[in-house]
C-alpha atoms as a PDB file:
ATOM      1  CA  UNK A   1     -50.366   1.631  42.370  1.00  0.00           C
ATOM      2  CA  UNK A   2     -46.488   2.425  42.174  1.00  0.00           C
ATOM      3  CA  UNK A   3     -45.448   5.179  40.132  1.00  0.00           C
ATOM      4  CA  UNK A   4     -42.322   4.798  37.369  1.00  0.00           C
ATOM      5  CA  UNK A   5     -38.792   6.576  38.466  1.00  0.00           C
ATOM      6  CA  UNK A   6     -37.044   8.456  36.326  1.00  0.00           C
ATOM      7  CA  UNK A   7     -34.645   5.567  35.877  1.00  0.00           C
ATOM      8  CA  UNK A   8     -37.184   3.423  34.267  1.00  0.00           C
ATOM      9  CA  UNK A   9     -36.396   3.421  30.074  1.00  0.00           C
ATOM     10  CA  UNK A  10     -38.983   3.011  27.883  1.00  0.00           C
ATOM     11  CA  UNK A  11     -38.521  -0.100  25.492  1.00  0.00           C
ATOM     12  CA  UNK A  12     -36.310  -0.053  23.105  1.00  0.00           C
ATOM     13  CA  UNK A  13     -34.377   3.188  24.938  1.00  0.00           C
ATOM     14  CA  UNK A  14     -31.276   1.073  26.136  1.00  0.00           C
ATOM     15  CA  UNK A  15     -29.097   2.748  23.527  1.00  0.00           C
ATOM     16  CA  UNK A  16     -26.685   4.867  25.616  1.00  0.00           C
ATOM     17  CA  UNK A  17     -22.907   6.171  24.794  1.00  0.00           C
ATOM     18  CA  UNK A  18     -21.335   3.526  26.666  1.00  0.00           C
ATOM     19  CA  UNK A  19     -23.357   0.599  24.130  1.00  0.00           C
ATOM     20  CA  UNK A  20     -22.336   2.733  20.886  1.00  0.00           C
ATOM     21  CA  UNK A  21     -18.561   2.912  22.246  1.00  0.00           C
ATOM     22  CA  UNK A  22     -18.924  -1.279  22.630  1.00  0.00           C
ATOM     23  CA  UNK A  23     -20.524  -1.989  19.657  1.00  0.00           C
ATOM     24  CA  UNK A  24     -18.379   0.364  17.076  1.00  0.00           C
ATOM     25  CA  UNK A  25     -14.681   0.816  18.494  1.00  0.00           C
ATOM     26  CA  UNK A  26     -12.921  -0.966  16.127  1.00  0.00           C
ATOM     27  CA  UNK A  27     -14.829   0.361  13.055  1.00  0.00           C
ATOM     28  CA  UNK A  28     -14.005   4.009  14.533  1.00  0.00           C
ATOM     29  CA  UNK A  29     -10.654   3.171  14.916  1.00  0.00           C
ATOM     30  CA  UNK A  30     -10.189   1.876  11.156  1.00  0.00           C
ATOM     31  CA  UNK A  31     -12.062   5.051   9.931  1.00  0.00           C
ATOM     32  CA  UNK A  32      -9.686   7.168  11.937  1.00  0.00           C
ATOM     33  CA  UNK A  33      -6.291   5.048  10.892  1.00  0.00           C
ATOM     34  CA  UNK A  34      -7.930   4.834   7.174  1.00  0.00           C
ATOM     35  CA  UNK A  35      -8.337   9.184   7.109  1.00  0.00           C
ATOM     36  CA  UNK A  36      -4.702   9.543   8.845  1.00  0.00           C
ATOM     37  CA  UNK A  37      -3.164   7.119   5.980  1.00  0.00           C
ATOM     38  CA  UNK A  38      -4.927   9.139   3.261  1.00  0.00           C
ATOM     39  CA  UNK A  39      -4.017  12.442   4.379  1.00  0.00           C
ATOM     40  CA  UNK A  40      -0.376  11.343   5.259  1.00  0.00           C
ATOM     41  CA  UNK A  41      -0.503  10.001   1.276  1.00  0.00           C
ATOM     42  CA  UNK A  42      -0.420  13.153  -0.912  1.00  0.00           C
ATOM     43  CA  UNK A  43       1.729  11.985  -3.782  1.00  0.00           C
ATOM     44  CA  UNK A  44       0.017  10.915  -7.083  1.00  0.00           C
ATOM     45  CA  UNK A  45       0.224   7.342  -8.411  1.00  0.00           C
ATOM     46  CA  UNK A  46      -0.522   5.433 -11.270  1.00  0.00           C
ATOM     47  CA  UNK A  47      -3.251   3.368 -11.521  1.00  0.00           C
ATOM     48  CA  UNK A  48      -3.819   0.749 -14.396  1.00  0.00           C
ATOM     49  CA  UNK A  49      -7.962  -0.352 -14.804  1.00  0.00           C
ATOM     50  CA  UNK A  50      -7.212  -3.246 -17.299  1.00  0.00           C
ATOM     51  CA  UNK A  51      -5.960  -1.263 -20.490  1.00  0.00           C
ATOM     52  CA  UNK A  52      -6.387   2.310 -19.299  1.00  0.00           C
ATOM     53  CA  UNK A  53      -3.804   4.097 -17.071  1.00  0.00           C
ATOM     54  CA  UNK A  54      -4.678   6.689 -15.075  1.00  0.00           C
ATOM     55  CA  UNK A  55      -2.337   8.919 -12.847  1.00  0.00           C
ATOM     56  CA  UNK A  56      -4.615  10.458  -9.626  1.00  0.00           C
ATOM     57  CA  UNK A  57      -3.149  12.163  -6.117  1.00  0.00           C
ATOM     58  CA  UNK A  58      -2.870   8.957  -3.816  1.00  0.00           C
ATOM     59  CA  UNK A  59      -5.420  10.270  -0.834  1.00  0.00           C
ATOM     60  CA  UNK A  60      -8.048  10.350  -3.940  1.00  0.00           C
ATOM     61  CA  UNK A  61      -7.532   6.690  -5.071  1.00  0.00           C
ATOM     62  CA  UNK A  62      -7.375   5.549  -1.417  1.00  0.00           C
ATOM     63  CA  UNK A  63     -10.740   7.760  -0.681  1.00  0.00           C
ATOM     64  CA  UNK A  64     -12.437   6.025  -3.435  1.00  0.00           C
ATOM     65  CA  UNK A  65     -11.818   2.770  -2.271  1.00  0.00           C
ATOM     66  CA  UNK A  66     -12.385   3.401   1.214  1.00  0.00           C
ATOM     67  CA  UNK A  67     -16.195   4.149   0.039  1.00  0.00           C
ATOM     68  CA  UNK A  68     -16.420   1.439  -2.255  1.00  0.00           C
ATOM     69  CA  UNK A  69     -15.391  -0.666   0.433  1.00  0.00           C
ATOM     70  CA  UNK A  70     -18.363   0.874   2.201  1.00  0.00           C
ATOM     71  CA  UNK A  71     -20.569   0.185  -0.265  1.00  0.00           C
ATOM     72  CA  UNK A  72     -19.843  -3.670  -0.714  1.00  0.00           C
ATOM     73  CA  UNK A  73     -20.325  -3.756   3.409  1.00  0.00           C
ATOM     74  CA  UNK A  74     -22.995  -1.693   3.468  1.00  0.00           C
ATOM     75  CA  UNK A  75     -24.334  -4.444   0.726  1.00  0.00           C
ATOM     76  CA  UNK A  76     -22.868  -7.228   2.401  1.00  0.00           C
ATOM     77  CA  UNK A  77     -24.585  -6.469   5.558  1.00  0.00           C
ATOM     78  CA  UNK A  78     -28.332  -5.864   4.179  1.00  0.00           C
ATOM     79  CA  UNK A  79     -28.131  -9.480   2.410  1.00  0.00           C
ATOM     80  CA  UNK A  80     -27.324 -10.935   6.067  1.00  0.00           C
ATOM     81  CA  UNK A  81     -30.416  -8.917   7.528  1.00  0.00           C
ATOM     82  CA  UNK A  82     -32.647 -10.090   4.677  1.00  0.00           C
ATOM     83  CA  UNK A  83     -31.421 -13.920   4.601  1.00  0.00           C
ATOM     84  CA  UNK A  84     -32.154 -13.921   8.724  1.00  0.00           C
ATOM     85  CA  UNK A  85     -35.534 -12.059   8.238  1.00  0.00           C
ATOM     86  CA  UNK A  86     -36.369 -14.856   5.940  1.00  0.00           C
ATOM     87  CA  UNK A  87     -36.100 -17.746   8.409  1.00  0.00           C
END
């Protein structure tokens, strides 16, 4: 009977740095070019929502739709998973 070396991973264990550093670069690097360009924006703007203006600091506005842009991934993304779970 051979006996299992410390090297041997369990199923499912193959999720090291070096895969999460592959698999999410580019989203890292938006999220870290996305905070710089908010923070760098400080001035307040005006923003018009159909018939109501609305003045707001600049890294605010951008903050919000950073996270709705999130969101509508985030959505986006759990459709895809359900639609391929179907088949």
């Amino acid at each position: 009977m051979s006996t299992s070396t410390s090297s041997t991973r369990a199923a499912g264990d193959d999720a090291t740095v070096g895969t999460y550093v592959k698999k999410y670069w580019f989203p890292a690097l938006l999220t870290v070019l996305a905070i710089v360009f908010i923070v760098v924006n400080s001035d307040d703007i005006r923003v018009n929502l159909i018939a109501v203006q609305v003045t707001a600091p600049a890294w605010l506005v951008y903050a919000i739709l950073v996270v709705v842009g999130w969101i509508i991934g985030w959505f986006g993304h759990q459709r895809s998973v359900k639609r391929r779970a179907r088949r």
